[in-house]
N, C-alpha and C. Protein backbone atom coordinates (compact mmCIF):
# COMPACT_ATOMS: atom_id res chain seq x y z
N UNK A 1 0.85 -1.17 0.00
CA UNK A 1 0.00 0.00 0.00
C UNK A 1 0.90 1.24 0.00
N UNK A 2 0.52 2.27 -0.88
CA UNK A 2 1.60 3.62 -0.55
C UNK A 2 1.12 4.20 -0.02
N UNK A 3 1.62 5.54 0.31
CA UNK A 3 1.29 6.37 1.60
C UNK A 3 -0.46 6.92 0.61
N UNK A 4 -0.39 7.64 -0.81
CA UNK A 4 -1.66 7.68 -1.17
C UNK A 4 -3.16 7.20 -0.27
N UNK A 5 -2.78 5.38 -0.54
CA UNK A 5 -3.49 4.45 -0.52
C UNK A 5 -3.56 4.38 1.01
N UNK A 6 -2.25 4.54 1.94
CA UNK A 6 -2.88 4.92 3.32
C UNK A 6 -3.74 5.96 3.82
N UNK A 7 -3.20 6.95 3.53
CA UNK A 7 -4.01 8.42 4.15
C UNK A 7 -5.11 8.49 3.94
N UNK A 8 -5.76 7.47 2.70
CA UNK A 8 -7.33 7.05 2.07
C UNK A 8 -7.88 6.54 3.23
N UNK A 9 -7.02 5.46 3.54
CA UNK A 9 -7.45 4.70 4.46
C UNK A 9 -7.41 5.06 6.12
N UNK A 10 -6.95 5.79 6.19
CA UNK A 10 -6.93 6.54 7.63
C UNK A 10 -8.33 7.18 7.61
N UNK A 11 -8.55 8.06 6.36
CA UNK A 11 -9.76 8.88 5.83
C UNK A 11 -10.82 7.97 6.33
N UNK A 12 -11.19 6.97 5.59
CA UNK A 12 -12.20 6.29 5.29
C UNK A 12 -12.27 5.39 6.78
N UNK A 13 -11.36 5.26 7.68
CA UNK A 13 -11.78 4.40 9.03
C UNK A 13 -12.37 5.85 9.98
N UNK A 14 -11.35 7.23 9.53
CA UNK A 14 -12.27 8.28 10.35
C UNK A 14 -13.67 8.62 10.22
N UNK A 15 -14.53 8.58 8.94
CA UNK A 15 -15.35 8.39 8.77
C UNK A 15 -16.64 7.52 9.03
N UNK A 16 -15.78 6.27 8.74
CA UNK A 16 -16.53 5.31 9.65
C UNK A 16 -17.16 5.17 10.81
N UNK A 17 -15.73 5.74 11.18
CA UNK A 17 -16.34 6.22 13.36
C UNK A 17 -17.44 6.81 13.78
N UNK A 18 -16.61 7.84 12.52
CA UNK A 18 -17.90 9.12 13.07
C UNK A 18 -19.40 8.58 12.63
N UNK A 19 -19.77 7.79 11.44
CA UNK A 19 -20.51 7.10 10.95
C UNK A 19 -21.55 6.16 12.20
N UNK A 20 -20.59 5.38 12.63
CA UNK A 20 -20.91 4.78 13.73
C UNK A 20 -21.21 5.00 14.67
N UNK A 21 -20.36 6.11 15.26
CA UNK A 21 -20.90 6.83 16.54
C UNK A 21 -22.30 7.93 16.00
N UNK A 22 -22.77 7.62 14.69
CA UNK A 22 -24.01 8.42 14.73
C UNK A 22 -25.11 7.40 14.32
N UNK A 23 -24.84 6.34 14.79
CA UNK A 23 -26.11 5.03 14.58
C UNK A 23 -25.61 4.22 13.68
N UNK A 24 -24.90 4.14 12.83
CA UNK A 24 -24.42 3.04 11.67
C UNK A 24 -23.98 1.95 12.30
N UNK A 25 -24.36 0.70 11.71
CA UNK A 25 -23.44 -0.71 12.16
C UNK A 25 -21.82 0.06 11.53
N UNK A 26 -21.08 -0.37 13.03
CA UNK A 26 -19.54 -0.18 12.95
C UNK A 26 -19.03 -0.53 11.37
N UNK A 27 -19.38 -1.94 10.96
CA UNK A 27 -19.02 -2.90 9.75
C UNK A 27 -19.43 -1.95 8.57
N UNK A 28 -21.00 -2.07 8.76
CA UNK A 28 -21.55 -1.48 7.59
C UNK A 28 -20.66 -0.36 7.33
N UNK A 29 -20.44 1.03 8.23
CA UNK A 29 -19.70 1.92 8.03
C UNK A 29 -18.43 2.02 7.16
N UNK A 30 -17.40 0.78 7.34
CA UNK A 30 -16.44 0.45 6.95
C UNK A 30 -16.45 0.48 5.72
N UNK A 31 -17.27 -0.53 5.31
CA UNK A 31 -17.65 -0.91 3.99
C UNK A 31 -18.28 0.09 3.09
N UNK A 32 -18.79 0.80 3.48
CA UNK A 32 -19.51 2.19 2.42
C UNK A 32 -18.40 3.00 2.61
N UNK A 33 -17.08 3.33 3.57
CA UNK A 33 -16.03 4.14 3.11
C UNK A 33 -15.06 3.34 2.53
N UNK A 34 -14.99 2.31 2.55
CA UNK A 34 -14.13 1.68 1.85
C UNK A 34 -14.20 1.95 0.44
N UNK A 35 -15.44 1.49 0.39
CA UNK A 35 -15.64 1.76 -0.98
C UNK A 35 -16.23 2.95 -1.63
N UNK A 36 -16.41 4.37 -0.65
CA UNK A 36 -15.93 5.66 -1.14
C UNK A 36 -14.53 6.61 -1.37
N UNK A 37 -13.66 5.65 -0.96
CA UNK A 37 -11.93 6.16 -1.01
C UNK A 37 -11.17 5.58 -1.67
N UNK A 38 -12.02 4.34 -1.81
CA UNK A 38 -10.79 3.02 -2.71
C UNK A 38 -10.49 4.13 -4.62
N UNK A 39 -9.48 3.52 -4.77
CA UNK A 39 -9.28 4.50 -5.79
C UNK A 39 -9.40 3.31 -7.01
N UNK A 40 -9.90 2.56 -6.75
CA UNK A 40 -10.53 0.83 -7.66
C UNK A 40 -11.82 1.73 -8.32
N UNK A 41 -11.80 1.22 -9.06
CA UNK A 41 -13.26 1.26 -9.93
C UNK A 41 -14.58 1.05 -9.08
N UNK A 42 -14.11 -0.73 -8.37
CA UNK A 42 -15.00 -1.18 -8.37
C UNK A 42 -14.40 -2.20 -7.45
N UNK A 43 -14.95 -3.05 -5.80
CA UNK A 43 -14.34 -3.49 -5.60
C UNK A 43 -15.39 -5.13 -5.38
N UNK A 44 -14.66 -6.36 -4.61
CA UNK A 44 -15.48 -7.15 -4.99
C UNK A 44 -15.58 -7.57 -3.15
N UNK A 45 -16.06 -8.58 -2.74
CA UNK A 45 -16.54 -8.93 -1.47
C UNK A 45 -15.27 -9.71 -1.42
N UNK A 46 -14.22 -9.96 -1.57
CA UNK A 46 -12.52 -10.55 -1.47
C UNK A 46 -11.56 -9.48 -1.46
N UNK A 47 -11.88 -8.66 -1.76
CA UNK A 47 -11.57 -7.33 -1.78
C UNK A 47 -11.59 -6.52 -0.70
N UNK A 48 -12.84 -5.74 0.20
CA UNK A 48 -13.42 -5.74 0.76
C UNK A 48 -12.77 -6.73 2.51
N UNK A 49 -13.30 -7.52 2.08
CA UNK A 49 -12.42 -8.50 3.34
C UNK A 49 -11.16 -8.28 3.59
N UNK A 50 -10.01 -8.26 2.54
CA UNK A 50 -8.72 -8.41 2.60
C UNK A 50 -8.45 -6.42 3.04
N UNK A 51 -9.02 -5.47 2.66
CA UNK A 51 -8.78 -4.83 2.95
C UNK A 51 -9.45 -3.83 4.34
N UNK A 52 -10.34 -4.78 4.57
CA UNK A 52 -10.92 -4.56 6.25
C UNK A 52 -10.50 -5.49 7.21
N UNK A 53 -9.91 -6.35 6.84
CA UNK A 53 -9.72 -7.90 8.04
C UNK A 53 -10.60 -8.16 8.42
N UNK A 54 -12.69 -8.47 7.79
CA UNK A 54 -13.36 -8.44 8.07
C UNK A 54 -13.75 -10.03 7.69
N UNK A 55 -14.78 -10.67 7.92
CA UNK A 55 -15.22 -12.10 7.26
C UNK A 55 -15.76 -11.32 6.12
N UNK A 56 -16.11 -13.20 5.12
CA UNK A 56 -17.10 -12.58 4.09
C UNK A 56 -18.62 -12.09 4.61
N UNK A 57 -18.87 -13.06 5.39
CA UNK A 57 -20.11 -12.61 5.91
C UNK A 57 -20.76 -11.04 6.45
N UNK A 58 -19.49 -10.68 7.07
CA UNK A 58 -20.02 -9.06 7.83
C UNK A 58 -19.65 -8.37 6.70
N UNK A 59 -19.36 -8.89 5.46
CA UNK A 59 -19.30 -7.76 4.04
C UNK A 59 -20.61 -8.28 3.29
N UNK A 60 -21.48 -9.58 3.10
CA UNK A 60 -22.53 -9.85 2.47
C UNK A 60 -23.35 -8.97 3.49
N UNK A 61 -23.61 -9.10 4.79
CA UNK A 61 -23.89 -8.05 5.34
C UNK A 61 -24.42 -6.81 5.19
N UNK A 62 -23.05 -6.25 5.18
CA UNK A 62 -22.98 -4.89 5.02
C UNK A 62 -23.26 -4.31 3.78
N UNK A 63 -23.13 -5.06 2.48
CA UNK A 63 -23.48 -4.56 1.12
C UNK A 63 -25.01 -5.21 1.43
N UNK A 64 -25.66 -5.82 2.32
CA UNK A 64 -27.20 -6.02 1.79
C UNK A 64 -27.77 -5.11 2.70
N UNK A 65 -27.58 -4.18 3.74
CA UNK A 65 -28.01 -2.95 4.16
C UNK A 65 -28.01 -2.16 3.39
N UNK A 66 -26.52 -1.64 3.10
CA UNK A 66 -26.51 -0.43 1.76
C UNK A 66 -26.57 -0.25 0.43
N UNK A 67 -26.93 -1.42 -0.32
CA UNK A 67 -27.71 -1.56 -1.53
C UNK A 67 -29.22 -0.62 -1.32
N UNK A 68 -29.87 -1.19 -0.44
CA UNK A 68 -31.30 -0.74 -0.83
C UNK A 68 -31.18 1.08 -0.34
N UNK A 69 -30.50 1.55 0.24
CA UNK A 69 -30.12 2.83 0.67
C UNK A 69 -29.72 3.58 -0.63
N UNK A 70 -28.96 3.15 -1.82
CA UNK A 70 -28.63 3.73 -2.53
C UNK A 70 -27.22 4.08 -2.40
N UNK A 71 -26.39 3.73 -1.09
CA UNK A 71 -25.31 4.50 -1.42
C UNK A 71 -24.10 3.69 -2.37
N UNK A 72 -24.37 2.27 -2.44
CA UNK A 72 -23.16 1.44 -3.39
C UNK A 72 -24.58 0.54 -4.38
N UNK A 73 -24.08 -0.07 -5.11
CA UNK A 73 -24.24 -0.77 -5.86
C UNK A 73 -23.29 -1.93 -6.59
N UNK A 74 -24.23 -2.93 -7.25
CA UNK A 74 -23.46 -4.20 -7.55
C UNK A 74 -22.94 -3.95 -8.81
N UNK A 75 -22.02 -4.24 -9.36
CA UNK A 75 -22.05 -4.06 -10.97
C UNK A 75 -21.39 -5.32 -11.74
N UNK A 76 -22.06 -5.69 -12.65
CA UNK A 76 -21.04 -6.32 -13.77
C UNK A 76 -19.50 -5.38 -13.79
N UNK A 77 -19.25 -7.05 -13.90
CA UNK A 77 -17.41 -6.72 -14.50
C UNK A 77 -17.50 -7.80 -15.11
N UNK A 78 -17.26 -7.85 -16.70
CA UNK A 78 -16.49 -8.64 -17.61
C UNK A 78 -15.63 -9.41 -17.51
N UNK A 79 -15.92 -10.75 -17.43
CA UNK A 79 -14.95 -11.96 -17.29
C UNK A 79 -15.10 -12.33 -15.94
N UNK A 80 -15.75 -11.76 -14.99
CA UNK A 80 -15.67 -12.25 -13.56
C UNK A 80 -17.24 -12.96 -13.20
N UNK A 81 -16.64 -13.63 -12.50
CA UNK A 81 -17.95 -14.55 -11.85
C UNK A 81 -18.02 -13.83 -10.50
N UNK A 82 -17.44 -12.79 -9.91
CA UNK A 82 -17.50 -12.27 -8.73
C UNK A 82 -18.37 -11.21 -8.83
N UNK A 83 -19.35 -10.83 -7.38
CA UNK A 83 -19.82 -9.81 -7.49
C UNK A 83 -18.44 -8.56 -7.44
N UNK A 84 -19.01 -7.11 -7.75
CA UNK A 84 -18.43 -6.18 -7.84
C UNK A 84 -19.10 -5.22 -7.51
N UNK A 85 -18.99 -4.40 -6.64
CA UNK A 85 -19.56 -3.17 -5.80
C UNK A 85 -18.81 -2.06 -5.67
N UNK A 86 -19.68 -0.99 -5.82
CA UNK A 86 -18.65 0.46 -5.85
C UNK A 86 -19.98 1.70 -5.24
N UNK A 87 -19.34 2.46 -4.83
CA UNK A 87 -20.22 3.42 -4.78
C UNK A 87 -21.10 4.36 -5.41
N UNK A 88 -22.42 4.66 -5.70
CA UNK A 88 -22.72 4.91 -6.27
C UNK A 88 -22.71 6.15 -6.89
N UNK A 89 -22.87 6.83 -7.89
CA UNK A 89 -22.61 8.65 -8.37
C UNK A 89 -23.70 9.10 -8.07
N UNK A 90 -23.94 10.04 -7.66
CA UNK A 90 -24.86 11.29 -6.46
C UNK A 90 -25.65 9.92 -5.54
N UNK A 91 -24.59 9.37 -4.76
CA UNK A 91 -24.77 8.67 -3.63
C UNK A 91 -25.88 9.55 -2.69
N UNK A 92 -25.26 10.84 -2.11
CA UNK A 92 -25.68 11.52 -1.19
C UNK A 92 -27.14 11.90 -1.47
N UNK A 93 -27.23 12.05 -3.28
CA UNK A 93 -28.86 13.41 -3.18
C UNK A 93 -29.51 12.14 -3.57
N UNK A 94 -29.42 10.86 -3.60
CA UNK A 94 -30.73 9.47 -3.68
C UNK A 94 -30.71 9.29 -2.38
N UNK A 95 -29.43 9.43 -1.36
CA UNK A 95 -29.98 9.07 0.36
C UNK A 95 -30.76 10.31 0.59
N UNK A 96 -30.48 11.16 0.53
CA UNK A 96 -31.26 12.48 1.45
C UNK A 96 -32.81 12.36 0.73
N UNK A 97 -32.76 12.36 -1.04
CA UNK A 97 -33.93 11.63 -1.50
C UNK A 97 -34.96 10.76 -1.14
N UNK A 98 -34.00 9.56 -0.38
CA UNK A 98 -35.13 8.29 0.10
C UNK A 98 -35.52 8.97 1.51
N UNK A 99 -34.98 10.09 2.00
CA UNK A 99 -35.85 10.68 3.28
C UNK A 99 -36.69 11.03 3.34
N UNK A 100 -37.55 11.52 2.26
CA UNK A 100 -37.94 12.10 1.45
C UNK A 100 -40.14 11.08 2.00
N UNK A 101 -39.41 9.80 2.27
CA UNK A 101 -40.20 8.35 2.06
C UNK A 101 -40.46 9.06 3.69
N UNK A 102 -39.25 8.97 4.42
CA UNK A 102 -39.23 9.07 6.17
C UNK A 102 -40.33 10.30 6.42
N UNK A 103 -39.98 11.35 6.06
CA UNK A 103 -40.78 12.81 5.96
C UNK A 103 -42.09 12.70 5.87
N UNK A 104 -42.77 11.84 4.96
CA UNK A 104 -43.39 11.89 4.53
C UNK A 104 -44.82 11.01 5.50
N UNK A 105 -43.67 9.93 6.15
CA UNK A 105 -44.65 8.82 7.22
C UNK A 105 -44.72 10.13 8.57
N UNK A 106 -43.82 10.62 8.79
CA UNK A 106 -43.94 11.17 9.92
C UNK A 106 -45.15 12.44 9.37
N UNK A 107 -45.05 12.95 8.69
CA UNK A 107 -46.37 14.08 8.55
C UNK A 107 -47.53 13.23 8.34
N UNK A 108 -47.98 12.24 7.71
CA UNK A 108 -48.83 10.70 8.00
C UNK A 108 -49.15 10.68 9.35
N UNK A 109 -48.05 10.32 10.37
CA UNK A 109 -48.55 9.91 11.40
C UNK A 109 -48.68 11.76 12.67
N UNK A 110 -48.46 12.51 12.16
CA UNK A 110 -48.84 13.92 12.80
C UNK A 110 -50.37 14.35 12.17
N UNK A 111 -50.83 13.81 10.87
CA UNK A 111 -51.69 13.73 10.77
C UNK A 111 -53.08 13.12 10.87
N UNK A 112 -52.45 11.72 11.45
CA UNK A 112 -53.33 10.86 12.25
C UNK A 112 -53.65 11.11 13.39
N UNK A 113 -52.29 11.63 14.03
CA UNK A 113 -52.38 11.94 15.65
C UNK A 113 -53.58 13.19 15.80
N UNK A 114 -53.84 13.91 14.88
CA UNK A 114 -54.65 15.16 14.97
C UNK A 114 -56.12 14.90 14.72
N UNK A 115 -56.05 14.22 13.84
CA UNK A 115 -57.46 13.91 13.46
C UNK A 115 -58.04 13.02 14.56
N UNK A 116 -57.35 12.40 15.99
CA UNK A 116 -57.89 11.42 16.80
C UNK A 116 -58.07 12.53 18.21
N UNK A 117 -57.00 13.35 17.93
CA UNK A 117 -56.63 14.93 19.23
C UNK A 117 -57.46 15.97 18.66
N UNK A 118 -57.73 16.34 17.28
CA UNK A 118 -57.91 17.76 17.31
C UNK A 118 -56.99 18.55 17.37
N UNK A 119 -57.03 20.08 17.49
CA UNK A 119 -55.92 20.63 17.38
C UNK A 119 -55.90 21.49 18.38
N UNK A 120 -57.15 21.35 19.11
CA UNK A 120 -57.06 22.02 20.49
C UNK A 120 -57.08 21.70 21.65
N UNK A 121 -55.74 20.94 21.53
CA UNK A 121 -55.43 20.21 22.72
C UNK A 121 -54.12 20.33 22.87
N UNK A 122 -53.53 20.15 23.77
CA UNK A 122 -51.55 19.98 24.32
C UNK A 122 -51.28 19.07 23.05
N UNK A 123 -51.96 17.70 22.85
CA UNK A 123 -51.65 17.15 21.61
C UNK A 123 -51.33 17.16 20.42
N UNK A 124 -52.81 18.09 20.29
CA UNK A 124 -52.55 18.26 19.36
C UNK A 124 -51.97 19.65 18.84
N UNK A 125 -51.38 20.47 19.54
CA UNK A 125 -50.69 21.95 19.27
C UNK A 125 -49.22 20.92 18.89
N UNK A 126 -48.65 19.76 19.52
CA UNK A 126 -47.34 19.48 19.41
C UNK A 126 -47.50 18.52 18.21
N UNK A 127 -48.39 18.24 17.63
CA UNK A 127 -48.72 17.32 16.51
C UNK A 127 -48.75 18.35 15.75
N UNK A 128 -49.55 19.51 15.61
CA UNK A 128 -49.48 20.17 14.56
C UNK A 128 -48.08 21.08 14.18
N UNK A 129 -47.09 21.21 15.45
CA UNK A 129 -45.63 21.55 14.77
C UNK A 129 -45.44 20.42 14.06
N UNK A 130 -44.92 19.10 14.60
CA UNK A 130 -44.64 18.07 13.86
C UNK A 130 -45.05 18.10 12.24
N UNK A 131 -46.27 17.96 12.10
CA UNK A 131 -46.93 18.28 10.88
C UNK A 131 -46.36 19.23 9.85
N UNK A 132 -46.51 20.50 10.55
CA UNK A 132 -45.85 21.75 9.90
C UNK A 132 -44.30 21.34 9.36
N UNK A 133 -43.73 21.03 10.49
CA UNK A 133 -42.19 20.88 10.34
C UNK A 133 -41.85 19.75 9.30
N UNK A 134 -42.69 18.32 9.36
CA UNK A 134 -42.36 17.53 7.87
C UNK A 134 -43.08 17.76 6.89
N UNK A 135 -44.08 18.98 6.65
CA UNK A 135 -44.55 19.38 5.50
C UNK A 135 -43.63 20.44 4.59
N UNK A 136 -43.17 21.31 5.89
CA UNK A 136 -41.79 21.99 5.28
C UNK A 136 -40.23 21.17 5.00
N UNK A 137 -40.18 20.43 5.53
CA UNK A 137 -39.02 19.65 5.29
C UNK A 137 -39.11 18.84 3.77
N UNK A 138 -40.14 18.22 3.87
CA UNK A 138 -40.23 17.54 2.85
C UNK A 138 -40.53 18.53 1.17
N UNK A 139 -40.71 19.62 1.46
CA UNK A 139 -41.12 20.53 0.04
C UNK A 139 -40.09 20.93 0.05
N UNK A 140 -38.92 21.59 0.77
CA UNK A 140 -37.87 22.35 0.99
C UNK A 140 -36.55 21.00 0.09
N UNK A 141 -36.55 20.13 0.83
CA UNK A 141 -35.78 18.92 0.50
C UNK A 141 -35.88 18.35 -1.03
N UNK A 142 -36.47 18.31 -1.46
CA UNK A 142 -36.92 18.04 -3.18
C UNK A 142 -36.05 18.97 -3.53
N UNK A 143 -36.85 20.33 -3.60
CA UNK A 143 -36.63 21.23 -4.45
C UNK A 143 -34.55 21.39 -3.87
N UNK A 144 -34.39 21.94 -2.92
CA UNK A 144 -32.86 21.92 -2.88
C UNK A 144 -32.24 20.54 -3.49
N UNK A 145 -32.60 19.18 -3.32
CA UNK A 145 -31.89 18.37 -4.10
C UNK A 145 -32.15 18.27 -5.38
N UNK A 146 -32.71 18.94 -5.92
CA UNK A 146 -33.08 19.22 -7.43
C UNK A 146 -32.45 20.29 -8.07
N UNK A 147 -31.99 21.72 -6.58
CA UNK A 147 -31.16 22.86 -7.26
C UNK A 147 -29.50 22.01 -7.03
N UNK A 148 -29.34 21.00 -6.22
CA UNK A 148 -28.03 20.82 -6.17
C UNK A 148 -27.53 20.20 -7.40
N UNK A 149 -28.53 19.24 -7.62
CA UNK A 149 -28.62 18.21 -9.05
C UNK A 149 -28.01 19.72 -10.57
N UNK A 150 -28.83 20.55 -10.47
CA UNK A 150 -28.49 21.81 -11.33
C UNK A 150 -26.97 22.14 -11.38
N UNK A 151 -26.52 22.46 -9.96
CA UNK A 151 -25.46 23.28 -9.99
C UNK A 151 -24.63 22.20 -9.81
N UNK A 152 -24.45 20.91 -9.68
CA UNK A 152 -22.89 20.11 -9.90
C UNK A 152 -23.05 19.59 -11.09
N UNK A 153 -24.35 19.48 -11.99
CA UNK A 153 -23.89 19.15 -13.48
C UNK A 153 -23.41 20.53 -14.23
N UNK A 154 -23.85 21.99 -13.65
CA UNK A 154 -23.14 22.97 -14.43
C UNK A 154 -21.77 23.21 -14.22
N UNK A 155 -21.07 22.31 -13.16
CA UNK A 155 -20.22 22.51 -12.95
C UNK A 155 -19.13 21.78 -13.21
N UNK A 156 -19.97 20.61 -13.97
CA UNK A 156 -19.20 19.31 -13.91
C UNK A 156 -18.20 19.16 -15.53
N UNK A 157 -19.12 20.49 -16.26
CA UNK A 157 -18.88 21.30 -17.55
C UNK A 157 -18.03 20.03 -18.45
């Protein structure tokens, strides 16, 4: 490994942490920076292992959490019988995107809570911020990941 390929890797275990220490499985963490720093194309679950000291298992794992999240994906590679996983391109605005799903249950369930409270109640005054707050979140959130989508393809020139 050269120093490059270390300081990646210093990168990508700091991340992790911090990852972890904000709710992520430790593993899972690993594995989605691994394979946001690796300077590989594309890496495979032998890969992955050898460069976490991890089993295969806590990497089948960890790529079957963050597949459906959006942030890596599987890909063909030519000539290989191995899977191949890499991170995905605008990783970040399809996660903040699928929040989008979260936002959307919680103003659901602020709107259930009201219709059973009313709105003139202790209940329902704190149901109807709730409400307010993922009705604005969720209109606000589109539209900014839609102006970000704008300004890194004008930039990407």
């Amino acid at each position: 490994m050269d120093e490059k390929d270390t300081q990646l890797r210093e990168c990508a275990e700091r991340l992790a942490l911090t990852l972890a220490q904000s709710g992520m499985q430790r593993t899972t963490a690993r594995v989605m920076t691994a394979l946001l720093f690796t300077q590989q194309q594309t890496m495979t679950a032998s890969d992955l292992c050898k460069e976490l000291h991890i089993s295969s298992g806590a990497v089948s794992g960890a790529v079957n959490q963050l597949i459906p999240t959006g942030m890596i994906e599987r890909v063909p590679a030519p000539g290989s019988r191995r899977d191949h996983y890499r991170f995905r391109e605008h990783a970040w605005a399809t996660l903040m995107g699928n929040q989008n799903a979260l936002l959307d249950s919680m103003w659901n369930a602020a709107a259930e809570g009201l219709k059973a409270a009313g709105h003139d109640s202790v209940v329902g005054r704190r149901l109807d911020e709730m409400q307010d707050f993922y009705g604005f979140m969720q209109r606000e959130m589109a539209a900014l990941i839609d102006k970000w989508r704008e300004q890194y393809e004008a930039d990407e020139r």
